[in-house]
Each structure stands twice: as structure tokens, then as C-alpha cells.
Protein backbone atom coordinates (compact mmCIF):
# COMPACT_ATOMS: atom_id res chain seq x y z
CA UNK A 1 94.18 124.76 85.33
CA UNK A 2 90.87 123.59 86.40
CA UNK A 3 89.88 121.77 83.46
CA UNK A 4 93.91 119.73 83.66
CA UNK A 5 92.55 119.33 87.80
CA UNK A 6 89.29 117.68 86.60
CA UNK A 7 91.00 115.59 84.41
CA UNK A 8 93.57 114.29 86.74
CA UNK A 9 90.52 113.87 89.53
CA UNK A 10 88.92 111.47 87.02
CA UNK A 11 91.69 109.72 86.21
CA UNK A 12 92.94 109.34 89.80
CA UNK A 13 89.29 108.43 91.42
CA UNK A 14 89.28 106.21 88.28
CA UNK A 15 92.20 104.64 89.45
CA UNK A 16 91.68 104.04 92.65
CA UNK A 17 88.34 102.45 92.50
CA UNK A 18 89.78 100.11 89.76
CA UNK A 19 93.02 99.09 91.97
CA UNK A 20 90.85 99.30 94.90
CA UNK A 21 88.31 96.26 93.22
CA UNK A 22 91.63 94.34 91.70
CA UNK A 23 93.17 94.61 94.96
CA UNK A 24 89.88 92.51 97.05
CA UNK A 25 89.21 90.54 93.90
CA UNK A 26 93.09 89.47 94.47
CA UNK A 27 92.24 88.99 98.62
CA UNK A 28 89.52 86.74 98.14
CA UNK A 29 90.81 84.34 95.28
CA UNK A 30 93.94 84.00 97.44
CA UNK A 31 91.51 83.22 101.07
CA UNK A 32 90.12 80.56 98.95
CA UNK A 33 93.41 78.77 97.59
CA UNK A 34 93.69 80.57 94.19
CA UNK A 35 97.66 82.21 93.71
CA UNK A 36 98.76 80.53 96.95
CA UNK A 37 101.60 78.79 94.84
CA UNK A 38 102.20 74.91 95.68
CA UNK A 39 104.41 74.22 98.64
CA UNK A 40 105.72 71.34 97.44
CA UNK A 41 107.82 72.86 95.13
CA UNK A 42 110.98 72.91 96.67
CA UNK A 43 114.22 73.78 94.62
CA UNK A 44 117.44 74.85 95.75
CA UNK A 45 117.66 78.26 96.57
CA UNK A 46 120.34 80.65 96.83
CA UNK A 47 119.95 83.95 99.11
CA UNK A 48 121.98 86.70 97.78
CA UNK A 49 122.76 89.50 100.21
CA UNK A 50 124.17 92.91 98.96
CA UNK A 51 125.88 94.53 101.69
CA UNK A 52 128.24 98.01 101.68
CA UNK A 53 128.82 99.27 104.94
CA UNK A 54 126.19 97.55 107.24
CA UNK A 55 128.11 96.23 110.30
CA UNK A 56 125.46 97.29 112.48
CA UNK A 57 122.30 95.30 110.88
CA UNK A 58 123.97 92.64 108.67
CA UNK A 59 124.76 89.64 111.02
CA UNK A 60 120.99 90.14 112.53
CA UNK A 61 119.72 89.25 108.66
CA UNK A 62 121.77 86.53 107.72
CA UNK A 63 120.76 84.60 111.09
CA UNK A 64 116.90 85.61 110.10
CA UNK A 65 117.68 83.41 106.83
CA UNK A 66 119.25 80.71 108.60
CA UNK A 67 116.25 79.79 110.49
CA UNK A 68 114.07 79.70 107.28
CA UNK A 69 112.14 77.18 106.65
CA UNK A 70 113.37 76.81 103.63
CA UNK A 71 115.53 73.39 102.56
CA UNK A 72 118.02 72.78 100.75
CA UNK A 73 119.15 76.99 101.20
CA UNK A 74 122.35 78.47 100.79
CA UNK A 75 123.34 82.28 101.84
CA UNK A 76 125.68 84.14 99.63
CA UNK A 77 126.45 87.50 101.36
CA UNK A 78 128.84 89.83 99.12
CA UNK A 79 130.28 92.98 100.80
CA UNK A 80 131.00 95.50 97.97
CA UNK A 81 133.80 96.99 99.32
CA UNK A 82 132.67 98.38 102.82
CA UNK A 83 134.73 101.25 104.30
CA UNK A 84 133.49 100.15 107.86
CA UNK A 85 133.85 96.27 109.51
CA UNK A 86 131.27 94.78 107.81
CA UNK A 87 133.41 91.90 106.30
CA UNK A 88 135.43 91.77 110.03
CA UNK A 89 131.71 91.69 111.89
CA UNK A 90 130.30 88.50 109.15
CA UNK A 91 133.35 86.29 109.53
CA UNK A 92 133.82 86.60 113.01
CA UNK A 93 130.04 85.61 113.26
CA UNK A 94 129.84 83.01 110.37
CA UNK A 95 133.03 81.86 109.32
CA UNK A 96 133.16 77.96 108.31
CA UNK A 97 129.08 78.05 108.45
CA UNK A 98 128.17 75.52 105.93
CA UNK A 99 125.50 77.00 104.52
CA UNK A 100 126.94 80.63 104.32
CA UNK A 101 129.72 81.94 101.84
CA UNK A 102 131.23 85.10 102.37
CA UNK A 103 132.95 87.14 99.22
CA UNK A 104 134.78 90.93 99.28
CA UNK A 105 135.14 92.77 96.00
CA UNK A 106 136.10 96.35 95.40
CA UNK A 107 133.02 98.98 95.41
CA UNK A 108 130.87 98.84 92.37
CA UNK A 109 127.65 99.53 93.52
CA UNK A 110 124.30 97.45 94.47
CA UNK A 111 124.18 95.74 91.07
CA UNK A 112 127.61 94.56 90.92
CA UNK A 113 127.42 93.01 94.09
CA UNK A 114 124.28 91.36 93.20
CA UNK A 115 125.85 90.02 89.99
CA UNK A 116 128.91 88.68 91.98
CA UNK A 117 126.20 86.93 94.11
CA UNK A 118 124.28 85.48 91.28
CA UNK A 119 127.34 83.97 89.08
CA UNK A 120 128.57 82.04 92.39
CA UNK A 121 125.00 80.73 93.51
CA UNK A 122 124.16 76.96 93.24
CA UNK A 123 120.67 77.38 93.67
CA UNK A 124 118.42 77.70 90.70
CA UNK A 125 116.11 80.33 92.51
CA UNK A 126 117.73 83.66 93.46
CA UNK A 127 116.38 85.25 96.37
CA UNK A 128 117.44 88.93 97.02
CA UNK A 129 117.09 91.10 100.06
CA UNK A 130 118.63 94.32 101.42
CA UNK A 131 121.25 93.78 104.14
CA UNK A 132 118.67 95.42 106.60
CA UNK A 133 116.10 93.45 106.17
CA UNK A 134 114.64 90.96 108.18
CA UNK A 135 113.14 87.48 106.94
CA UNK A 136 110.39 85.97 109.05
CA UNK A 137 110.45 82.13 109.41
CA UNK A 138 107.85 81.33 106.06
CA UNK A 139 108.83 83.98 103.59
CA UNK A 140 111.14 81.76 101.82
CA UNK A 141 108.48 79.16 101.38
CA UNK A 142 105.99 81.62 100.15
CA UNK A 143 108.15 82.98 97.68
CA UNK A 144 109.13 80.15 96.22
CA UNK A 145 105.68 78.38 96.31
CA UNK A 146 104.87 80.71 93.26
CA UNK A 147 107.23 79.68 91.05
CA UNK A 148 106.32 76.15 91.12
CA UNK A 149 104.21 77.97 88.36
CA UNK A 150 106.30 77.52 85.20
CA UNK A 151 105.02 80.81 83.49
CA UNK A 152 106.20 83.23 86.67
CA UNK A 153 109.82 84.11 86.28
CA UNK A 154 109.94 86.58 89.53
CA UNK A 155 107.85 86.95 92.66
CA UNK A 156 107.39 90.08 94.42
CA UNK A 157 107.04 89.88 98.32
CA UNK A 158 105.40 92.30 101.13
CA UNK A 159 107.82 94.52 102.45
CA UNK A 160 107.07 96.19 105.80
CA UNK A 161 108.54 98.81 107.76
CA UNK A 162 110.19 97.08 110.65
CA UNK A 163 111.61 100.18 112.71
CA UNK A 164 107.83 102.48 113.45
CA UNK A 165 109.52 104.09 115.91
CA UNK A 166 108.48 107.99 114.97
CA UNK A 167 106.07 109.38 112.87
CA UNK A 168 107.84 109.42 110.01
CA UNK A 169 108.57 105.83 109.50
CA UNK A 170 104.94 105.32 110.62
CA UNK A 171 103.61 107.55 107.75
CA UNK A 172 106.31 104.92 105.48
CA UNK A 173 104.77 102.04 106.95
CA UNK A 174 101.01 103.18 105.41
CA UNK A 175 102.68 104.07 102.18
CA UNK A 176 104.15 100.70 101.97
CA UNK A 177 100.64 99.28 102.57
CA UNK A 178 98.25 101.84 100.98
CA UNK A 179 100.47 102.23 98.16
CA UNK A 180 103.23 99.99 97.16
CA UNK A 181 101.49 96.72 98.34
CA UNK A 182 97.92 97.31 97.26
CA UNK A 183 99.35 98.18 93.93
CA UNK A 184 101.00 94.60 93.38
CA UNK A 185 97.76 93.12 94.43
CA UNK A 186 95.98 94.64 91.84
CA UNK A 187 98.63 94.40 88.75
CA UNK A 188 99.66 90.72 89.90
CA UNK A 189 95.98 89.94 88.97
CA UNK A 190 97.07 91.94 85.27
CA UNK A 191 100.63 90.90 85.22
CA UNK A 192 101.96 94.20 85.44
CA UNK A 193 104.05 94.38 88.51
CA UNK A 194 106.36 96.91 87.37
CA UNK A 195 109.16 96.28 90.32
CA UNK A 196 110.40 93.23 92.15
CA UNK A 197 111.68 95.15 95.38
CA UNK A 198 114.62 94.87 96.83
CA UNK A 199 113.79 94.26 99.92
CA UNK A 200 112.70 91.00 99.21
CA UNK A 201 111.76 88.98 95.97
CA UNK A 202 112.61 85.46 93.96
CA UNK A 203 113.77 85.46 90.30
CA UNK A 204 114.82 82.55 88.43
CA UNK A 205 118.37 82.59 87.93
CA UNK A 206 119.40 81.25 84.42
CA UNK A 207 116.22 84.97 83.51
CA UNK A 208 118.72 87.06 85.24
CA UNK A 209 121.83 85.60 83.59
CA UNK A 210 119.70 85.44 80.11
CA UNK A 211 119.18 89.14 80.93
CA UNK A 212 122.88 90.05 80.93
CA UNK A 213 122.63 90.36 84.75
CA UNK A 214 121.02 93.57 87.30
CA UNK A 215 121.95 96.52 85.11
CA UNK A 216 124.08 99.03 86.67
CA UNK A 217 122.61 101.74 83.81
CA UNK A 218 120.02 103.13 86.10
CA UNK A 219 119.21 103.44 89.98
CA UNK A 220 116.30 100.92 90.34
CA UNK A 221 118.41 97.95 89.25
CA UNK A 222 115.19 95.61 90.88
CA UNK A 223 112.51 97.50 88.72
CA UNK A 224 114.86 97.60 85.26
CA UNK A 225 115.46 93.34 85.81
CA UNK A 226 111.73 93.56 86.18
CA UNK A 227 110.59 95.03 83.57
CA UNK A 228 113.06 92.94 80.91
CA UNK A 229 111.51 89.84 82.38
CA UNK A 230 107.88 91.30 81.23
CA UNK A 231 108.96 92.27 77.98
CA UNK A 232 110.10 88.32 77.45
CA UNK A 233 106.62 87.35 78.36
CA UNK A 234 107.23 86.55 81.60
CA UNK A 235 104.81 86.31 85.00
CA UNK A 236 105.33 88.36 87.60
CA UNK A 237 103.77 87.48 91.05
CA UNK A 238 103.00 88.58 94.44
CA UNK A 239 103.44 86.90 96.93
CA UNK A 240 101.34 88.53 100.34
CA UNK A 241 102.63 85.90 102.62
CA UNK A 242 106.09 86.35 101.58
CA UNK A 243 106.68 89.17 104.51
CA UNK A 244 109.86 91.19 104.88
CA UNK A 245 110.74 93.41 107.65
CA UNK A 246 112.73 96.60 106.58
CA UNK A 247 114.45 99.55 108.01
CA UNK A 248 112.70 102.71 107.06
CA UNK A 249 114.20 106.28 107.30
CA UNK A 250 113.76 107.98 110.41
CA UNK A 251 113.83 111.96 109.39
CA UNK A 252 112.62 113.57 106.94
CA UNK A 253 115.77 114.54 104.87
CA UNK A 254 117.22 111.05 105.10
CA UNK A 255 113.54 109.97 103.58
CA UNK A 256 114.28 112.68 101.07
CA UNK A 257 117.19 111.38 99.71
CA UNK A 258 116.32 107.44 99.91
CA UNK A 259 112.90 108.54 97.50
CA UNK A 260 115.02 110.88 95.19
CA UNK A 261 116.74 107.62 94.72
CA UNK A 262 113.48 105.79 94.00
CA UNK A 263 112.23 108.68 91.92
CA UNK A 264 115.62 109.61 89.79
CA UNK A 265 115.60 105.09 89.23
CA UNK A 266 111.92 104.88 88.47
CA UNK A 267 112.36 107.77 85.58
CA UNK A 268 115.56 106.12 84.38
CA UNK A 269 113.59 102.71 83.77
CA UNK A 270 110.28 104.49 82.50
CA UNK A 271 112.88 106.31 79.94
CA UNK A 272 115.02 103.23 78.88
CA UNK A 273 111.72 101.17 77.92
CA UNK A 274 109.85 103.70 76.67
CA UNK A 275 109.56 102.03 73.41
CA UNK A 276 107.06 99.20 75.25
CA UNK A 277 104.66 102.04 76.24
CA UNK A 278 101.10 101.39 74.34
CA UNK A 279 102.91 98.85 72.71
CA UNK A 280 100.50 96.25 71.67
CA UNK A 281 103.41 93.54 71.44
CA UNK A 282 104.19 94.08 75.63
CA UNK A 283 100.30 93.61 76.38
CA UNK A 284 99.44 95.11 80.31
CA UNK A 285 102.31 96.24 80.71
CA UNK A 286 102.55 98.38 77.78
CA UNK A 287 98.63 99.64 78.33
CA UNK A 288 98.87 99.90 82.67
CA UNK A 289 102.31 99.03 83.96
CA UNK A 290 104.06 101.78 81.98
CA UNK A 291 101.16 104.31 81.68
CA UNK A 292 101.01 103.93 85.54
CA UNK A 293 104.72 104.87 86.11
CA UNK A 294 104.34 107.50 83.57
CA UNK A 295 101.50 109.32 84.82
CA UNK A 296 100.15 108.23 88.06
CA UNK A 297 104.63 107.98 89.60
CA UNK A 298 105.78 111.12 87.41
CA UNK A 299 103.51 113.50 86.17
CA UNK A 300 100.69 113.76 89.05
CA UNK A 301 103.44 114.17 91.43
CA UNK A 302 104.55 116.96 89.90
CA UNK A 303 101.45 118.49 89.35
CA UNK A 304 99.87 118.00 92.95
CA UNK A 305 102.18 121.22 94.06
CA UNK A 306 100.42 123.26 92.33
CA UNK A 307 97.39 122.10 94.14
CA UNK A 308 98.48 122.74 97.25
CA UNK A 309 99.34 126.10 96.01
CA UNK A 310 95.69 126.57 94.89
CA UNK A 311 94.21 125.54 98.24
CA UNK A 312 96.34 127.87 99.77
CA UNK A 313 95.49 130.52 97.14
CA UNK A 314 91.71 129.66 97.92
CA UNK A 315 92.07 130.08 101.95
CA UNK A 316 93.81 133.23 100.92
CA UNK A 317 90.16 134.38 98.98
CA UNK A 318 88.47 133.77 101.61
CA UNK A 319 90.27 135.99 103.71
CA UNK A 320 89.76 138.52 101.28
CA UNK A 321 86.35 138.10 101.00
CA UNK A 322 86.06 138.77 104.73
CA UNK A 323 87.32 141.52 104.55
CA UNK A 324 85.86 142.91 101.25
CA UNK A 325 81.95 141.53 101.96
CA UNK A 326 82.15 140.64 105.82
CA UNK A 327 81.98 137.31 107.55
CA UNK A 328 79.09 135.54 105.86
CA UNK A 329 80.36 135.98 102.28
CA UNK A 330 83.59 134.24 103.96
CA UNK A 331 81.93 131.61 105.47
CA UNK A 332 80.45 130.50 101.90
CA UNK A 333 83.20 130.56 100.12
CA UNK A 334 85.41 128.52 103.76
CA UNK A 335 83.01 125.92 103.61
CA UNK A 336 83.35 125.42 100.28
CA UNK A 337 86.47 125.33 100.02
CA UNK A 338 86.45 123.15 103.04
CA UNK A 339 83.70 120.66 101.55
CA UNK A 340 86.16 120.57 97.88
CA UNK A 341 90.02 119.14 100.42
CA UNK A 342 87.36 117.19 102.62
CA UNK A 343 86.35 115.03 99.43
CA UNK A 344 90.47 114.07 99.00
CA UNK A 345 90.57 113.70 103.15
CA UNK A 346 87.86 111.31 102.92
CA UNK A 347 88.76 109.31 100.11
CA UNK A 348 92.49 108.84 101.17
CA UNK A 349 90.95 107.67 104.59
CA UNK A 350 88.61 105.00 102.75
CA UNK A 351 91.25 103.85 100.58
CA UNK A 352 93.68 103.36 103.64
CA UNK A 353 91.47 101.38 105.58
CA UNK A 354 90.58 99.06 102.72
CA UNK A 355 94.36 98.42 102.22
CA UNK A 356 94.89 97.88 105.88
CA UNK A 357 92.20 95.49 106.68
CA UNK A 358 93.48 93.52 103.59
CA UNK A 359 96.49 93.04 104.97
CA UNK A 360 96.06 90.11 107.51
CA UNK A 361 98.58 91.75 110.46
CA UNK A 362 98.52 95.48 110.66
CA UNK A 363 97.74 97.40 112.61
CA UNK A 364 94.25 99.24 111.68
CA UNK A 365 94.33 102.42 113.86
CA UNK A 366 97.65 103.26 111.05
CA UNK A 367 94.79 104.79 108.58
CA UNK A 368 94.05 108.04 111.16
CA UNK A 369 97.47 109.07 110.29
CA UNK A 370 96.55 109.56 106.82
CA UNK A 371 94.97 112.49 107.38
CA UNK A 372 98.05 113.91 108.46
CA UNK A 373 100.14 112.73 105.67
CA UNK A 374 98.74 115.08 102.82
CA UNK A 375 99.84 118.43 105.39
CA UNK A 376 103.79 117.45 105.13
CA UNK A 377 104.85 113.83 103.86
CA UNK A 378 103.00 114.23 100.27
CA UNK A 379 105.14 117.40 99.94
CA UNK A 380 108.71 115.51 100.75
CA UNK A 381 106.99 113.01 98.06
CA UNK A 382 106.28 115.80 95.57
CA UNK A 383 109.73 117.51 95.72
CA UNK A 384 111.74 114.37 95.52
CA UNK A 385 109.59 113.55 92.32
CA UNK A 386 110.87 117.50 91.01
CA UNK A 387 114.00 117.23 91.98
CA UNK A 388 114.19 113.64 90.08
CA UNK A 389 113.08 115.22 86.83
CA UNK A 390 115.21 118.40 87.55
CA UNK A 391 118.33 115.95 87.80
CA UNK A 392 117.18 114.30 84.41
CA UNK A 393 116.55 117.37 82.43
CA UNK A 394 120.48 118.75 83.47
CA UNK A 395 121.75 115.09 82.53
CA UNK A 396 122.71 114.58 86.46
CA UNK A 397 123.39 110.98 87.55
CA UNK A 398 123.41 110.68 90.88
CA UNK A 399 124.66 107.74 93.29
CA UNK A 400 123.10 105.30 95.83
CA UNK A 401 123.84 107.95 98.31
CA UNK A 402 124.43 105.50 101.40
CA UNK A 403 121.69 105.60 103.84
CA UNK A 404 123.24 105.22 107.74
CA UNK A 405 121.61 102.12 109.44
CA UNK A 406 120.65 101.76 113.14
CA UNK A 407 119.46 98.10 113.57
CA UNK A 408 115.97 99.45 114.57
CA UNK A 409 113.77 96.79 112.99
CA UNK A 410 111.45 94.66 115.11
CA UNK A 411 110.29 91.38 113.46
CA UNK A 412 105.99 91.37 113.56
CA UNK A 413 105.96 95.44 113.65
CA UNK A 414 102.52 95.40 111.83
């Protein structure tokens, strides 16, 4: 065990430092014009908007995309079958809008509705977004600014969490930064962005139709989509500017079951193109995308358990040695262990800041709540990840599971 912990310290101090220096690298290029995209590239786009059972958030996004800035734009909103008055609530509010078209189609799931979206869109860009998120005026624009490059066929945005209301979504909200985002910076720079999110991203629309359409064969229809379009030699960007307001979980078991989703998809696309991995034909992605899901998404997740386990084992030692040799034997061995978690404390801390202050609008004093992430949020993390591969190993599918919305998202939460 201590020789597969050193290993996995190496690699993931390794890591860090290297997506940590891709990451600034990425900053600064973009501060001085470099990946900004050219704004005068300005094709018709088509916003397609999945939506099953959102009454309470869905009319609030559609007007966000209305006042875009963003011309000529049309808004395609497709309600797979909602069992609540979603449809009722979107043609009250937008019937006989010009610029919005409104379809119904029996429940399928998120990819079908997506599909639905795509075959009846005009535009030649596809822009996709969850039917709780919210679009600032420019992320349109900045989107599609990237794919006046003719070599990017999908552009990933910066999704925020819009509703910090709690801790919980607050400790989301650093993830999304210190994680998620940071991440694209550095693989955008490698062209390894493994996942166009959801929650807001471009695509090109005659790729996706080429592609057979969003598969409905896994749970991370976004990331599968993604992944085909790197396989065909395809650019995948970022796009920082390109800002998306979403609405986070609010308690711990609903975050449970939205990352089990995440997890359970993730494996399911690391599985299905499996053959690309150290495949010199696929390039990065075969060499750092994949490895990166494989080991750094899957397999230190479900080793870092057993760490906790040992630090617990260790603070149990040094209660022993108290009471075996007395208090100053203990006191060696506490601050030792103390000195060994402190090294992880600090370097989590570091990390976080960096991410934050490369993020033009957050909020900074987010990185003190790192600390208290590792003592009950990296666990929900870590079983999610177990129960993912638990599910896999017994040949369990498992659905979308329907997260309950609130309309808590406020626009500029960073």
C-alpha cells in the first residue's frame, strides 16, 4: 500500500503542476489575443433546449437567450414528454415568438430530445444548454467566435454554479472552477477536452448529424459526441468567456445521485472507446484525454478511500502510542502524521487559488472552503465513483434519475 500511495502522489503532484502551468500558459496567450476566436464570424445559430419536467426554471432560460447578442439566432426548445406543465408554462409565455419554436414528443430521454432539436434547426451551429441554465448577454458570441476556426468542430464553455446558496453548492461552485474548468484550460491548449458540457457548448451541426446524432448508449451523451468528434480529428475548444450560469444541487444526496450520473456516463464513454487509449492514430487524446479519465476520474477515486481509512488508522496509532509510551512518543508520531495530511491541505489550497484568480469574476475568498471539502464532499465524490463501477461490474444501467429544480440561479453569482 505505501509503495501504490507513492506512486499515485507522483503521478497526481505530477499532474497538477503540469495542468497547473497549461492552465496560465492558456490565461496569458488568451489576455494577449491568442484563442479569443474572431467575432466577426457570425453564422446562423440554432439554440437547442432539452427540457423534461422544468416548469419552474424553463421560461427564465429561454428569455436569457433571447436577449443574446447573438444575430441571426433561433431557439428550438423540445419538451420530452414532461409529466408536469412545462409545455402549458412555454406556450403561454412564447407562443407565435418568431424566433422561438416549440415541439412535444413522447419521453425518450436527454439525447432524443436533443436529436429532435438538431434535425429541425436551421442554423448551421448547434448550441446546447440545460433547461436550467442561464445565458449571460455575450456567451453566444464567445462561443461561436471559436469556430470561425475551421479546424474546431465543438467549443466547450465555463459553466458556473448560479444558485451558492448553502455550502454545498458552494463547495460545487470550486469544483467547477478548481476542477472542471482549469482542466479545459489546460487540454484545450493539447486538444484533449474530453467533454463538451451540457450546460453550455457549440458543435457544428452537419459533425453531429455525420456522427449518427447524441447517442442514447451511455449517460454522458455530451462527453460520448465529444469524444467521436476527436477521434475524426477534430478541435475541441474552450471558450472562458463563454459563461453559463447553472443550477447546482443543494443537499448532499441529491449531489449524490446527479455525480453517480456523471460517474456511471464517464465509465460508459471511457469503456466504449477504449480502443483509442495509447492509440498512436487518436494522438492527445489517446496519450492524456483517455489516460486522464481512466486514472486520474476512475481509479484514484476509488483508491483515495482507502486513504482516508489510513489517516484514520494513523490517528488511531497515535492514540495507542499514548497510551503504550506516554504523551511525548504521541506527540511524534501526531505531528507527523499531522505534517504528512498538511502537505495535501496545502497543496489543494495553492491549486484553488491559482484556479480562482484565473478566472476573471470569482469570488477569491471560495479557496478557504477547500480545506473543508476533503473532511465530507471528497467522500460523496469517492462513493459515487464506487458505486458507478459497482453498477458496471453487475451490468446495471441506470436512468437520468430527474433532478427537482427550484429556479435558484442568480446571473453574475461568481
Amino acid at each position: 500500500m505505501h509503495t501504490v500511495f507513492l506512486v499515485a502522489m507522483v503521478l497526481g503532484f505530477g499532474r497538477l503542476v503540469g495542468i497547473l502551468g497549461l492552465a496560465i500558459f492558456q490565461r496569458i496567450a488568451r489576455r494577449y489575443g491568442r484563442h479569443a476566436g474572431d467575432t466577426s464570424y457570425r453564422p446562423a445559430v440554432t439554440v437547442v433546449v432539452p427540457a423534461y419536467n422544468e416548469e419552474q426554471v424553463v421560461c427564465r432560460t429561454v428569455t436569457s437567450l433571447l436577449a443574446q447578442e447573438y444575430a441571426p439566432l433561433e431557439i428550438v426548445v423540445v419538451d420530452d414528454g414532461s409529466t408536469d406543465r412545462t409545455f402549458e408554462v412555454l406556450t403561454a409565455t412564447f407562443r407565435g415568438h418568431p424566433r422561438v419554436r416549440l415541439f412535444r414528443k413522447p419521453n425518450g430521454g436527454k439525447a432524443s430530445a436533443l436529436n429532435l432539436g438538431v434535425d429541425r434547426a436551421t442554423g448551421e451551429i448547434i448550441v446546447a444548454l440545460d433547461a436550467d441554465t442561464v445565458f449571460p448577454a455575450g456567451t453566444i458570441a464567445a462561443l461561436v467566435a471559436r469556430l470561425a476556426d475551421p479546424r474546431v468542430g465543438a467549443v466547450a464553455g465555463n459553466a458556473k454554479v448560479g444558485n451558492r446558496i448553502n455550502l454545498i453548492t458552494r463547495w460545487q461552485a470550486i469544483e467547477y472552477v478548481t476542477s472542471q474548468n482549469i482542466d479545459r484550460r489546460a487540454f484545450a491548449l493539447l486538444n484533449c477536452v474530453t467533454v463538451v458540457p451540457g450546460a453550455v457548448g457549440a458543435w457544428r451541426r452537419h459533425l453531429i448529424l455525420q456522427a449518427g446524432g447524441f447517442s442514447g448508449s451511455t449517460l454522458a451523451e455530451d462527453q460520448d459526441l465529444t469524444l467521436v468528434l476527436l477521434r475524426r480529428g477534430w478541435r475541441v475548444a474552450y471558450a472562458d468567456d463563454a459563461i453559463a450560469f447553472t443550477e447546482a444541487p443543494d443537499t448532499l444526496r441529491t449531489l449524490a445521485r446527479q455525480r453517480f450520473r456523471w460517474s456511471f456516463g464517464t465509465l460508459q464513454c471511457a469503456w466504449k472507446h477504449r480502443d483509442a487509449l495509447f492509440n498512436p492514430r487518436y494522438g492527445t487524446l489517446g496519450f492524456i484525454g483517455l489516460p486522464n479519465i481512466w486514472i486520474f476520474q476512475l481509479l484514484f477515486p476509488l483508491i483515495s478511500p482507502i486513504a482516508d481509512l489510513l489517516f484514520l488508522w494513523s490517528l488511531l496509532k497515535v492514540y495507542l502510542n499514548y497510551v503504550q509510551h506516554g504523551p511525548e512518543y504521541a506527540v511524534q508520531s501526531l505531528l507527523q502524521v499531522v505534517m504528512f495530511y498538511s502537505v495535501f491541505l496545502a497543496v489543494d489550497w495553492v491549486a484553488a487559488v491559482i484556479a480562482l484568480f484565473l478566472e476573471r469574476s470569482e469570488d477569491r475568498s471560495l479557496a478557504w472552503l477547500v480545506l473543508l471539502q476533503r473532511f465530507a464532499y471528497r467522500q460523496v465524490m469517492y462513493w459515487v465513483v464506487v458505486q458507478a463501477v459497482g453498477a458496471a461490474l453487475q451490468g446495471r444501467a441506470r436512468g437520468w434519475g430527474k433532478l427537482i429544480r427550484k429556479g435558484t440561479v442568480t446571473v453574475g453569482a461568481g
